[in-house]
C-alpha atoms as a PDB file:
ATOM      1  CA  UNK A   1      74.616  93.787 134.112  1.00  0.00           C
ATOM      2  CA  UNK A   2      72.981  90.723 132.354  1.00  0.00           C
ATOM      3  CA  UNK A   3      73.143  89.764 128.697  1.00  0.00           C
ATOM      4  CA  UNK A   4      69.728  89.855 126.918  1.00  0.00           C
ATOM      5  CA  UNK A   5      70.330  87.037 124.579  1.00  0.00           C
ATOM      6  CA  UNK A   6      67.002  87.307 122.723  1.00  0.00           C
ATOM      7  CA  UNK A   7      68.388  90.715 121.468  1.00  0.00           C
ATOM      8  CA  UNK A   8      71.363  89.274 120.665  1.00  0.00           C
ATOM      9  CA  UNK A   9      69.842  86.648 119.083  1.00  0.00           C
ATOM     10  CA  UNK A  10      67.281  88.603 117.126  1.00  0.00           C
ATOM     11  CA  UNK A  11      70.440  90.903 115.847  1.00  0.00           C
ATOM     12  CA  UNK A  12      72.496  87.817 114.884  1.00  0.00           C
ATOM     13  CA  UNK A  13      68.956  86.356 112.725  1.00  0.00           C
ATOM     14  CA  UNK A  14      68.836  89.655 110.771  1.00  0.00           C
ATOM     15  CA  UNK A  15      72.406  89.638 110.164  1.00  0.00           C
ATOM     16  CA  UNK A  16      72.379  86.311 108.681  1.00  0.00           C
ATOM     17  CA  UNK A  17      69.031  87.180 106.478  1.00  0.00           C
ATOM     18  CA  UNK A  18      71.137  90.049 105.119  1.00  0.00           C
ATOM     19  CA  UNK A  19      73.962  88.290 103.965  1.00  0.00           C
ATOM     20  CA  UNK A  20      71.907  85.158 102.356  1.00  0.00           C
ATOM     21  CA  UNK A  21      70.032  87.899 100.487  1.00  0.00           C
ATOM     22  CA  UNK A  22      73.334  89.644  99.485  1.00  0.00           C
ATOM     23  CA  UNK A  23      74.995  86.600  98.288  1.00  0.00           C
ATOM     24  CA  UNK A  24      71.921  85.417  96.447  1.00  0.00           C
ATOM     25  CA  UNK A  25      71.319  89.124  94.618  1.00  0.00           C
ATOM     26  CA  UNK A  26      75.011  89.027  93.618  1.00  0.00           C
ATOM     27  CA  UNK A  27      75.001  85.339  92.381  1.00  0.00           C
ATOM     28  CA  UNK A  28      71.856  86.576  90.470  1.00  0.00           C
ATOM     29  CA  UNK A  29      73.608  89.993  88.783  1.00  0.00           C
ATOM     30  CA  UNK A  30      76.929  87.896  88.313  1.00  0.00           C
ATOM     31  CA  UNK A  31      74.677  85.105  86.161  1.00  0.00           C
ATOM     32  CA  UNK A  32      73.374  88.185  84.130  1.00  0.00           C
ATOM     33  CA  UNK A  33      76.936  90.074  83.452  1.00  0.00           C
ATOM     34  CA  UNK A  34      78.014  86.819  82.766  1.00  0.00           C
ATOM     35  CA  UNK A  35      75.645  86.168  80.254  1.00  0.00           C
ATOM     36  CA  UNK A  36      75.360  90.075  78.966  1.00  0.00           C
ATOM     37  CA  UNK A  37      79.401  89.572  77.949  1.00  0.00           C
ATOM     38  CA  UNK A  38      79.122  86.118  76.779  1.00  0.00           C
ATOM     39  CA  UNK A  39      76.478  87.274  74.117  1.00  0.00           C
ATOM     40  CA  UNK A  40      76.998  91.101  73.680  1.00  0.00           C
ATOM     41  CA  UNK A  41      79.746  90.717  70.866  1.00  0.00           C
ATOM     42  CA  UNK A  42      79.672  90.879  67.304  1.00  0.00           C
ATOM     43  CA  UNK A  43      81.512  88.082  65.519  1.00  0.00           C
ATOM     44  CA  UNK A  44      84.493  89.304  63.484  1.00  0.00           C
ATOM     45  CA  UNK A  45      84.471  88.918  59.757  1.00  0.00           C
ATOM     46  CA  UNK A  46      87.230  86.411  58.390  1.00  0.00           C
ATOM     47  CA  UNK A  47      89.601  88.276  56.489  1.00  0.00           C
ATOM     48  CA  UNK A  48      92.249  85.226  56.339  1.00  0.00           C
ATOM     49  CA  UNK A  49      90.869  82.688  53.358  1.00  0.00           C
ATOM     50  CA  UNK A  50      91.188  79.105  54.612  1.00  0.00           C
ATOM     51  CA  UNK A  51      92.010  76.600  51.672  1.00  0.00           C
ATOM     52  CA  UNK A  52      90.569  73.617  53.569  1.00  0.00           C
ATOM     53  CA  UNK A  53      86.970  75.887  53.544  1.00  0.00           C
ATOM     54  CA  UNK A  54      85.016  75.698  50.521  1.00  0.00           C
ATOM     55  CA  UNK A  55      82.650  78.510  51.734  1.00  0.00           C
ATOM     56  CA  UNK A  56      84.865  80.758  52.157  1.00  0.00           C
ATOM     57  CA  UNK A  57      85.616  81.223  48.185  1.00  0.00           C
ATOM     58  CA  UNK A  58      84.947  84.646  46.890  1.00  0.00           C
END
């Protein structure tokens, strides 16, 4: 029985084009949920008053 290494090759080609595409689509969604929770928040009012901040007088 002899080895066809073109199919083998051919196989091994697509395998590798799958995983750079995986990795890249995940690095892409990953830069997205990062920046979805970095800027999906709503900042908290300040209920402590600070003496050292003027603007903060009410």
């Amino acid at each position: 029985m002899e080895i066809n290494w073109i199919v083998i090759g051919i196989v091994a080609a697509i395998v590798i084009v799958v995983i750079v595409f995986t990795i890249r689509k995940n690095q892409k969604e990953k830069k997205k949920l990062t920046d979805l929770l970095n800027n999906d928040f709503k900042k908290a009012e300040k209920k402590r008053v600070d003496a050292e901040d003027s603007a903060n007088e009410h």
